[in-house]
N, C-alpha and C. Protein backbone atom coordinates (compact mmCIF):
# COMPACT_ATOMS: atom_id res chain seq x y z
N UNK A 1 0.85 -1.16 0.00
CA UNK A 1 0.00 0.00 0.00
C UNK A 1 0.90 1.23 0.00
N UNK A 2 1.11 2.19 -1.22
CA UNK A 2 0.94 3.20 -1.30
C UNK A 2 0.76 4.54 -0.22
N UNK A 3 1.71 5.18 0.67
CA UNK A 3 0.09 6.38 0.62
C UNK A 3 1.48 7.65 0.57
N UNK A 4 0.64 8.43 0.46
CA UNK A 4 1.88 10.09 -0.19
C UNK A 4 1.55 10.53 1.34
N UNK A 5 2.14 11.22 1.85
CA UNK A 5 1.91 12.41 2.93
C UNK A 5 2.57 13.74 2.85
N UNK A 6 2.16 14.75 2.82
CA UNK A 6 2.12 16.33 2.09
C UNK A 6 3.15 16.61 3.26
N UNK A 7 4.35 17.29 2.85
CA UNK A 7 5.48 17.69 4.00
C UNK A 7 5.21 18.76 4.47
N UNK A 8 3.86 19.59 4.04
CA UNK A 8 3.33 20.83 5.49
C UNK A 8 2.33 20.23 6.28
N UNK A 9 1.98 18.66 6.98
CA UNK A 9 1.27 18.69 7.77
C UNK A 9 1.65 18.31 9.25
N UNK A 10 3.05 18.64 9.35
CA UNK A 10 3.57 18.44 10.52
C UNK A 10 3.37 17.27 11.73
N UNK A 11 3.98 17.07 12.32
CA UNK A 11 4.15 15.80 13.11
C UNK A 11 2.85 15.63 13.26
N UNK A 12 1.52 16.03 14.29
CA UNK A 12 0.83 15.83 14.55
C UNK A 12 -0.03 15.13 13.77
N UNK A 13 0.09 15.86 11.93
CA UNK A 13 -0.39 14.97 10.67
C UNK A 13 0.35 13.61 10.50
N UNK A 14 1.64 13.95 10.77
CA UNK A 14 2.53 12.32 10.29
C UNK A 14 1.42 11.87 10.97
N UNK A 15 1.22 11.23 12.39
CA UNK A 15 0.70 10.29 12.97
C UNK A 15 -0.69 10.03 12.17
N UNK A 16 -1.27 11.07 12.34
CA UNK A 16 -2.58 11.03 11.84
C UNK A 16 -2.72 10.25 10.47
N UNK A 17 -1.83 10.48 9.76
CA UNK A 17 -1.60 9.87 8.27
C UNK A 17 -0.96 8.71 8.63
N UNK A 18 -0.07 8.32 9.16
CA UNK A 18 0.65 6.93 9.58
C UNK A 18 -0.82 5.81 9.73
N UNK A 19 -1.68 6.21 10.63
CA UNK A 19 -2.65 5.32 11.25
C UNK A 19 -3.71 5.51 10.12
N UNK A 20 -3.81 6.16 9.53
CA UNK A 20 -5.03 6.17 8.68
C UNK A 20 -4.38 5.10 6.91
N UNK A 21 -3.08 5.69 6.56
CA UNK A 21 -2.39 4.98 5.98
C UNK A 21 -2.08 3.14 6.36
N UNK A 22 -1.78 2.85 7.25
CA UNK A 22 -1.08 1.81 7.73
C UNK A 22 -2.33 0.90 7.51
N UNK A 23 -1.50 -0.42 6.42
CA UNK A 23 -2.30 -1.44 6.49
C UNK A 23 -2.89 -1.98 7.47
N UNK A 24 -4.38 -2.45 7.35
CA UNK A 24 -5.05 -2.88 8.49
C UNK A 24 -4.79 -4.71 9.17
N UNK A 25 -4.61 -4.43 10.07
CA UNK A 25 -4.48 -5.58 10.72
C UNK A 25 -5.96 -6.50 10.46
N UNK A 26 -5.50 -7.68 10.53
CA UNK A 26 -6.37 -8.98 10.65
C UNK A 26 -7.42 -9.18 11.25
N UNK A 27 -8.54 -9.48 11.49
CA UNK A 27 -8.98 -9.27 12.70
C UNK A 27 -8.33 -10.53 14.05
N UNK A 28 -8.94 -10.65 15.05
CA UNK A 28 -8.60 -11.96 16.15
C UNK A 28 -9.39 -12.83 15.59
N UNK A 29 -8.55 -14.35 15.64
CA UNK A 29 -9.20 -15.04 15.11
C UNK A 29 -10.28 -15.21 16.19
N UNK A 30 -11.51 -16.22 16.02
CA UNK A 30 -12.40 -16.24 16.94
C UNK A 30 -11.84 -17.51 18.08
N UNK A 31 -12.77 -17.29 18.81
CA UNK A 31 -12.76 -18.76 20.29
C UNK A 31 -12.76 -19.57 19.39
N UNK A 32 -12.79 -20.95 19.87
CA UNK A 32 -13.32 -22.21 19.17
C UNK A 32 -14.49 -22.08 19.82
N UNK A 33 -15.33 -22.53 18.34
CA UNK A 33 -16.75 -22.68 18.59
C UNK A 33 -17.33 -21.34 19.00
N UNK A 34 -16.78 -20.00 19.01
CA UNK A 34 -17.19 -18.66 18.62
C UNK A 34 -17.38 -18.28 17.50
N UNK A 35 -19.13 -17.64 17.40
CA UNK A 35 -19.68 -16.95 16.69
C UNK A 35 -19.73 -15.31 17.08
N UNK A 36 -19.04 -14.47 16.83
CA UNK A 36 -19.54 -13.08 16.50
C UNK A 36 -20.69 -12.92 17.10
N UNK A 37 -21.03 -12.75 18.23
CA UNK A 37 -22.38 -12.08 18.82
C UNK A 37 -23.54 -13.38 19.00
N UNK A 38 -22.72 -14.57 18.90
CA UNK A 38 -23.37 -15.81 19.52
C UNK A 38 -23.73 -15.42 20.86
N UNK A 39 -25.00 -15.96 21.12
CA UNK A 39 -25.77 -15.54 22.41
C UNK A 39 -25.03 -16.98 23.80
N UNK A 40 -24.43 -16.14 24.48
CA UNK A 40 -24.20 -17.36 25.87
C UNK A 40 -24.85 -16.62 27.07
N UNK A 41 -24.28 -17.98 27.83
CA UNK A 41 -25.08 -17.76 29.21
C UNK A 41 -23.90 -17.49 30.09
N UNK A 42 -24.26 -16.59 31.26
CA UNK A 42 -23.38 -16.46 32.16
C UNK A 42 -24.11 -17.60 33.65
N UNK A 43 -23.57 -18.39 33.98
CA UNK A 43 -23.79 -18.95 34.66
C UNK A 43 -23.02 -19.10 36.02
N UNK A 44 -24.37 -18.83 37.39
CA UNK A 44 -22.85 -19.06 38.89
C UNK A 44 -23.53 -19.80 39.44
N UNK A 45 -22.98 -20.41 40.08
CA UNK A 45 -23.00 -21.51 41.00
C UNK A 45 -22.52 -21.55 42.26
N UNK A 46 -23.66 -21.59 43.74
CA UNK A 46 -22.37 -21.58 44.50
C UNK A 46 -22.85 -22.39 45.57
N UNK A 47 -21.34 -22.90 45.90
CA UNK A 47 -21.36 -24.50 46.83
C UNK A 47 -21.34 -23.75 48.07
N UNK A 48 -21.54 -24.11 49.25
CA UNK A 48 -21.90 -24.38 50.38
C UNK A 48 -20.54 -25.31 50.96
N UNK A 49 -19.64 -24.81 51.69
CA UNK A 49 -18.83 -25.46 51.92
C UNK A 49 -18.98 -26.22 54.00
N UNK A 50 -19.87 -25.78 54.08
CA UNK A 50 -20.17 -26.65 55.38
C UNK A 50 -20.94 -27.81 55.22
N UNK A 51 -20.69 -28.82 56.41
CA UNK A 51 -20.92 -30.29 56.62
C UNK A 51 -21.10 -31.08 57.43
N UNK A 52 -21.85 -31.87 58.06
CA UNK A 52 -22.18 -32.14 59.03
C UNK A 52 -20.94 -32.86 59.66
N UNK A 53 -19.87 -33.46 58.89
CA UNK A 53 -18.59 -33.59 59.41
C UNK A 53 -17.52 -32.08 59.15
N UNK A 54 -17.86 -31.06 59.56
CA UNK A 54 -17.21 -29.86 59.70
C UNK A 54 -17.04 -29.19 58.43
N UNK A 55 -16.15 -28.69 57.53
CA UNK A 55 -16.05 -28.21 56.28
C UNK A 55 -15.10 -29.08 55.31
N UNK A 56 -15.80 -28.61 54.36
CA UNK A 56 -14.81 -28.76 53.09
C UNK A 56 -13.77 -28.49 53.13
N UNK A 57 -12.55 -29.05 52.89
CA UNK A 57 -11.24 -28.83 52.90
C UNK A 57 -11.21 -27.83 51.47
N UNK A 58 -9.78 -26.56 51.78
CA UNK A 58 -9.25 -26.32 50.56
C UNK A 58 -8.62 -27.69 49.68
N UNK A 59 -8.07 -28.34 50.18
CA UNK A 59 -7.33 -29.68 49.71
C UNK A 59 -8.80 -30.37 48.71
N UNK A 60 -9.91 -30.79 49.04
CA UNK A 60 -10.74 -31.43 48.51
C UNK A 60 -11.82 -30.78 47.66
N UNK A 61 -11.50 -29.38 47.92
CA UNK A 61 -12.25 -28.18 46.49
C UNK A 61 -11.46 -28.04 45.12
N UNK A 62 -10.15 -28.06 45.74
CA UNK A 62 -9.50 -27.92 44.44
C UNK A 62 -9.53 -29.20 43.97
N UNK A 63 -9.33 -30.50 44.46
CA UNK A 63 -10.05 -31.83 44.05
C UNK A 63 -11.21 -31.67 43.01
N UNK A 64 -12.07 -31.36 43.39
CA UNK A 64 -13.05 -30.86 42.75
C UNK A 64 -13.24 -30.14 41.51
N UNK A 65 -12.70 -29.30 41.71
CA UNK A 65 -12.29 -28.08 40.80
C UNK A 65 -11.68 -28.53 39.60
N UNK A 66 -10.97 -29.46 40.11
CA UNK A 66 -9.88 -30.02 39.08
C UNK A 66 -10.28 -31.10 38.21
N UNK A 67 -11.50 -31.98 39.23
CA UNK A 67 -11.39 -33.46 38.53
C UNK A 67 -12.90 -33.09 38.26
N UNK A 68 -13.75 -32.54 38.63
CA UNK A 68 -15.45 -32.71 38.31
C UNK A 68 -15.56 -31.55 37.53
N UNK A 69 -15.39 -30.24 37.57
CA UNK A 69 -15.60 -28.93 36.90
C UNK A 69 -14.86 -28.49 35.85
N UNK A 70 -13.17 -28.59 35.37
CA UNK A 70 -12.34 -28.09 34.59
C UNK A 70 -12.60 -29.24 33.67
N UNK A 71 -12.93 -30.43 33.87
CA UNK A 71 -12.88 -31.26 32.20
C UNK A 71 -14.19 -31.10 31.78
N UNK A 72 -15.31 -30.38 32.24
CA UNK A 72 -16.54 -30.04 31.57
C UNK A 72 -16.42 -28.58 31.11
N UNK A 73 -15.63 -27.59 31.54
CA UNK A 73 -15.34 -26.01 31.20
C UNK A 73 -13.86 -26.06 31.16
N UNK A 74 -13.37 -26.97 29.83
CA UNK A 74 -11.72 -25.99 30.17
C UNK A 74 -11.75 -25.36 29.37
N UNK A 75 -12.33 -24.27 28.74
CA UNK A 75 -11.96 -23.03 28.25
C UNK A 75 -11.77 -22.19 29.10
N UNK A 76 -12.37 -21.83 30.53
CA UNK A 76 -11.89 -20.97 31.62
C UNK A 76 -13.36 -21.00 32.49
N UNK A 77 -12.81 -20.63 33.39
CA UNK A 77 -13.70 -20.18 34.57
C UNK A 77 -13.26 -19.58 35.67
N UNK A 78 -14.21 -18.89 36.35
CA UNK A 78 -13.70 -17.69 37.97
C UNK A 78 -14.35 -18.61 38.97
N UNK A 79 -13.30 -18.69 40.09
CA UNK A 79 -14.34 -18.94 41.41
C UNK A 79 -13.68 -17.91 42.17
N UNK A 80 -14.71 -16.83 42.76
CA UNK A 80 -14.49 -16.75 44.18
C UNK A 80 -15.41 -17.08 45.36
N UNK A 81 -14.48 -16.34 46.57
CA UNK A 81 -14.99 -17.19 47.96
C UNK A 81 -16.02 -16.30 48.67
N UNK A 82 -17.12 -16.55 49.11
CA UNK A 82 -17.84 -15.58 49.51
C UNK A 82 -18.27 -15.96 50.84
N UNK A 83 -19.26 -15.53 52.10
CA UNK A 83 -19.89 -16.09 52.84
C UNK A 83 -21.65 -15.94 52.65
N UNK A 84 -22.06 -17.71 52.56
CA UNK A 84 -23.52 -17.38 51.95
C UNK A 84 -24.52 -17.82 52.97
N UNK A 85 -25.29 -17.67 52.78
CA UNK A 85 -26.35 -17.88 54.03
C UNK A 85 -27.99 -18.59 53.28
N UNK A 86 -28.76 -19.36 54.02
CA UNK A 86 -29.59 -20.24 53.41
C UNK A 86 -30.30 -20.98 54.18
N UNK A 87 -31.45 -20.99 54.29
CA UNK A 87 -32.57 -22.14 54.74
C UNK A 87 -32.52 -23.24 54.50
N UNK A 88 -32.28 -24.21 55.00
CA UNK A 88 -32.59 -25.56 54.77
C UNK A 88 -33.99 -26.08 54.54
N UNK A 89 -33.89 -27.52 54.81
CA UNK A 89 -35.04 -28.30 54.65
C UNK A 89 -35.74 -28.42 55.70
N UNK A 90 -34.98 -28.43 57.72
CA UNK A 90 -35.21 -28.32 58.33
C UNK A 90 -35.85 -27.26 58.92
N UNK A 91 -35.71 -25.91 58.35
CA UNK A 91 -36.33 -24.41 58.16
C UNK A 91 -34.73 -23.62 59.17
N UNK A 92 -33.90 -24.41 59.27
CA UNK A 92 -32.64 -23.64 59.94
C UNK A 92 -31.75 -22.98 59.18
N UNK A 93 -31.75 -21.53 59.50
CA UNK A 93 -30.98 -21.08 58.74
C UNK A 93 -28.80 -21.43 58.75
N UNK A 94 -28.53 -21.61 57.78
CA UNK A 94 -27.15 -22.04 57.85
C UNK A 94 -26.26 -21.13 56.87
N UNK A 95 -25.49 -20.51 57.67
CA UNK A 95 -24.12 -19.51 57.61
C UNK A 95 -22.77 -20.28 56.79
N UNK A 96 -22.21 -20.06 56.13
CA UNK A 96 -21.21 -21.13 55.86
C UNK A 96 -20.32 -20.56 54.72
N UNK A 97 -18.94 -20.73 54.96
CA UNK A 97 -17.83 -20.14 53.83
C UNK A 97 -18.87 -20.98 52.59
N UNK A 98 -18.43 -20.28 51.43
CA UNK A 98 -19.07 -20.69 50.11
C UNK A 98 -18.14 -20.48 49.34
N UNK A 99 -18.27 -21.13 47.45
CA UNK A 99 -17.07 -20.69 46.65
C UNK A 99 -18.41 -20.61 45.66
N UNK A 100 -17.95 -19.20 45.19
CA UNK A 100 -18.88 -18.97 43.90
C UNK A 100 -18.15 -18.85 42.54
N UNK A 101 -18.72 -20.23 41.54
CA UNK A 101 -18.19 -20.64 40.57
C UNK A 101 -18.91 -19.76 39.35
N UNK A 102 -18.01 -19.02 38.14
CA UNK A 102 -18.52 -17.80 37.42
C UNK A 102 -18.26 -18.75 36.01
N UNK A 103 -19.46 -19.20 35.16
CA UNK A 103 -19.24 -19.72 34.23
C UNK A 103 -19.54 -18.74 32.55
N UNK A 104 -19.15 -18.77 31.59
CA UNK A 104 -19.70 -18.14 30.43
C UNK A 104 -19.64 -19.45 29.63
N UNK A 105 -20.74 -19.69 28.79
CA UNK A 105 -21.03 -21.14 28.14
C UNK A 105 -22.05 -20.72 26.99
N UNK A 106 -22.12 -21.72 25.87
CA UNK A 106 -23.44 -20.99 25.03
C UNK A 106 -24.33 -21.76 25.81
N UNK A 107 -25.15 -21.44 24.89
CA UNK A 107 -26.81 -21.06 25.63
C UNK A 107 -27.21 -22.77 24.72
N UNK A 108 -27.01 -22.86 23.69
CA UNK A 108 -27.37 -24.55 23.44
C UNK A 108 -26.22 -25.29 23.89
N UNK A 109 -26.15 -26.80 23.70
CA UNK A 109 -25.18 -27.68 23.61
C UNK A 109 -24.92 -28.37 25.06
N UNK A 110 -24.26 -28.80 25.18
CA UNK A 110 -24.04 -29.70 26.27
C UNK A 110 -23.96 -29.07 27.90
N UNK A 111 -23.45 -27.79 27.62
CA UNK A 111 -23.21 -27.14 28.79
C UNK A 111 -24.17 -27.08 30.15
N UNK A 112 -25.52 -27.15 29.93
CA UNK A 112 -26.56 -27.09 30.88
C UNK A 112 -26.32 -28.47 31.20
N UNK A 113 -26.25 -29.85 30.76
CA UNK A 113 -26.22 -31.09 31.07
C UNK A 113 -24.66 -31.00 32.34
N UNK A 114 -23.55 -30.70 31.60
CA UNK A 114 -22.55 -30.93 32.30
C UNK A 114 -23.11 -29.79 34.09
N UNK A 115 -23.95 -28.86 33.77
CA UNK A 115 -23.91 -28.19 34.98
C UNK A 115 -24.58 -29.10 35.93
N UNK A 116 -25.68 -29.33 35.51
CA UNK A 116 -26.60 -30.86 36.45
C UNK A 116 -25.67 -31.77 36.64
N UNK A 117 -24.74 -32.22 36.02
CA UNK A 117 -23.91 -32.92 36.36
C UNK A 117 -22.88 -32.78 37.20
N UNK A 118 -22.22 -31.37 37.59
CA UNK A 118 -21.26 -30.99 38.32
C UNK A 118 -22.52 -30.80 39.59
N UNK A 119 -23.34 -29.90 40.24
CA UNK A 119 -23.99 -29.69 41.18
C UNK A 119 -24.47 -31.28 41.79
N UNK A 120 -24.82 -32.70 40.77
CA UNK A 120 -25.44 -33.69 41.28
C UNK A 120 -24.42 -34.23 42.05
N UNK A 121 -22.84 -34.18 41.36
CA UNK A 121 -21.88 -34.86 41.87
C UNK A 121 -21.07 -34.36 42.79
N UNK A 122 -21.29 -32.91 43.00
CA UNK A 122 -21.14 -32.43 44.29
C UNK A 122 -21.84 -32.44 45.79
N UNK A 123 -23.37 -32.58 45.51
CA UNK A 123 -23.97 -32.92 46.43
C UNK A 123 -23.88 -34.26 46.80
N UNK A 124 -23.51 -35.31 45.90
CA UNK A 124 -23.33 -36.32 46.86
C UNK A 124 -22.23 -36.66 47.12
N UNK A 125 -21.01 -35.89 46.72
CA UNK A 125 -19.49 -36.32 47.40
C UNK A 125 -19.45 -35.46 48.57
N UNK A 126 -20.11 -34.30 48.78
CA UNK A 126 -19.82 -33.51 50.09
C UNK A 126 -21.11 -33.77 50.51
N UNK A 127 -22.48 -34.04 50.57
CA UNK A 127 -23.60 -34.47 51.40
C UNK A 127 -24.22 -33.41 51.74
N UNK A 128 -24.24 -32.59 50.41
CA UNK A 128 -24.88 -31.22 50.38
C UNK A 128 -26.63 -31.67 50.27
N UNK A 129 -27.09 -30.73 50.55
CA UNK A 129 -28.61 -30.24 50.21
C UNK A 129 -29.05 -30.11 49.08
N UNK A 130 -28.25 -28.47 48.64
CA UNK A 130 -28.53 -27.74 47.57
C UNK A 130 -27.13 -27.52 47.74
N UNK A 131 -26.68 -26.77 45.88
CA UNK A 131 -25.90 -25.77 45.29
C UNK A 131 -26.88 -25.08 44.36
N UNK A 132 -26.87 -23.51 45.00
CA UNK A 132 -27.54 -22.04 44.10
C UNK A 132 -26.59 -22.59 42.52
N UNK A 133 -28.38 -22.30 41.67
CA UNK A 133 -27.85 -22.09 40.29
C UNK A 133 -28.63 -21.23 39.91
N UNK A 134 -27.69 -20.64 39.04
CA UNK A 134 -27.99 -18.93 38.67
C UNK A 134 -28.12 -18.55 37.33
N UNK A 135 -28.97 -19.24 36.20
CA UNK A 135 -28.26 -18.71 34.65
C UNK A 135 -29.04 -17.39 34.51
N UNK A 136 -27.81 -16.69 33.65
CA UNK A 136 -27.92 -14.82 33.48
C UNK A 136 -28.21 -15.19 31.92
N UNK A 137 -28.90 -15.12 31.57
CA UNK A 137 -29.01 -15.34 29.65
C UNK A 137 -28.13 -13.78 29.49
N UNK A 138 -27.60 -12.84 29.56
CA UNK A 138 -26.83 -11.99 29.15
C UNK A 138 -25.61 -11.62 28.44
N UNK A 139 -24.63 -12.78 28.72
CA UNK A 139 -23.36 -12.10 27.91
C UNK A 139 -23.25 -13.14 26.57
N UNK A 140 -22.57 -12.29 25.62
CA UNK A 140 -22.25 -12.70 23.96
C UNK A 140 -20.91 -13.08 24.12
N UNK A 141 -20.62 -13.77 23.49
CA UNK A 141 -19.37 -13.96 22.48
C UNK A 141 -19.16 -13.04 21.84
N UNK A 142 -17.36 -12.70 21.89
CA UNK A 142 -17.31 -11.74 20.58
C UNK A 142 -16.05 -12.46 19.81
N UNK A 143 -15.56 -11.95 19.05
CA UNK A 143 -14.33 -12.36 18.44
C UNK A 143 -13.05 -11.41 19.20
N UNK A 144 -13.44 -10.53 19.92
CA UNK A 144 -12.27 -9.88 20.93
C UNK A 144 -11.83 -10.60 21.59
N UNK A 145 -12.24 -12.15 21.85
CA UNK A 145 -11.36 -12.30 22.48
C UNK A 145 -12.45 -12.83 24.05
N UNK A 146 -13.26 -12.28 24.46
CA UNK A 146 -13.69 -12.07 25.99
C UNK A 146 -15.46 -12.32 25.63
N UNK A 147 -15.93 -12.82 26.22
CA UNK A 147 -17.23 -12.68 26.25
C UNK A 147 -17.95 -11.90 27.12
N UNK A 148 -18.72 -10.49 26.84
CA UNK A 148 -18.71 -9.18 27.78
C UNK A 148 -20.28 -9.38 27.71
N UNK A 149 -20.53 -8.21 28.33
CA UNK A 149 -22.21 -8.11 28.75
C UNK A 149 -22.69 -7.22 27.76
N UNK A 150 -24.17 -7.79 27.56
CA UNK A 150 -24.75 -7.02 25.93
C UNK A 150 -25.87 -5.88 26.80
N UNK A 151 -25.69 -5.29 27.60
CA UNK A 151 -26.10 -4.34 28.36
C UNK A 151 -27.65 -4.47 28.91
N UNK A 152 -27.81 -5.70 29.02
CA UNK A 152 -29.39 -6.31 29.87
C UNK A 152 -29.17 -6.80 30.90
């Protein structure tokens, strides 16, 4: 590409002409299995780390984390640690460290199955009740790179 730039438009023009001149970059290629403004779900989840034999170990979350949750989402995921609070079955309310798991997934395909599947197999390796599930139908795919919020 070609481009002329006129020697009275002074530095401030170089740039201006540099960037307007300068071949355009590529775009990012996409995710795998990203569509351009493909509709996903933001999905959280959050465990309950108390037990009638005392708590969940850090040692046996990241267990978890590692062997039940990352081979159904290894494209990425957030957990943080929160303190959550909740009614039981008994009508007692129960206080308890929690880890809140931050998923982005599309909205068809396997992903809702693997989530029933991570919450079923958590409740019966730790002898949970419940784990809160939360789907946000809100954030897209983009080809940037990040899947952001479509402002709903």
């Amino acid at each position: 590409m070609m481009c002329r730039i006129p020697r009275s438009i002074g530095f401030a023009g170089v740039g201006a002409a540099l960037t307007v001149c300068a071949p355009p970059h590529p775009p990012p290629a996409p995710e795998p299995g990203c569509t351009d403004g493909a509709p996903y779900l933001r999905t959280i989840l959050s465990f309950g780390l108390a037990r009638g034999a005392g708590t969940i170990s850090q040692d046996e979350w990241a267990a978890f984390l590692r062997d039940e949750i990352t081979p159904q989402f290894p494209d990425g995921l957030t957990v943080s640690e929160a303190a959550g609070q909740w009614r039981g079955a008994d009508g007692v309310i129960v206080r308890e460290p929690t880890k809140v798991l931050l998923l982005v997934h599309p909205r068809v395909g396997p992903a809702q199955a693997a989530v029933q599947t991570i919450i079923a197999r958590y409740k019966h390796l730790f002898e949970q009740e419940a784990v809160l599930w939360r789907p946000l139908p809100s954030a897209r795919c983009s080809n940037s790179g990040a899947p952001g919020p479509t402002g709903a």
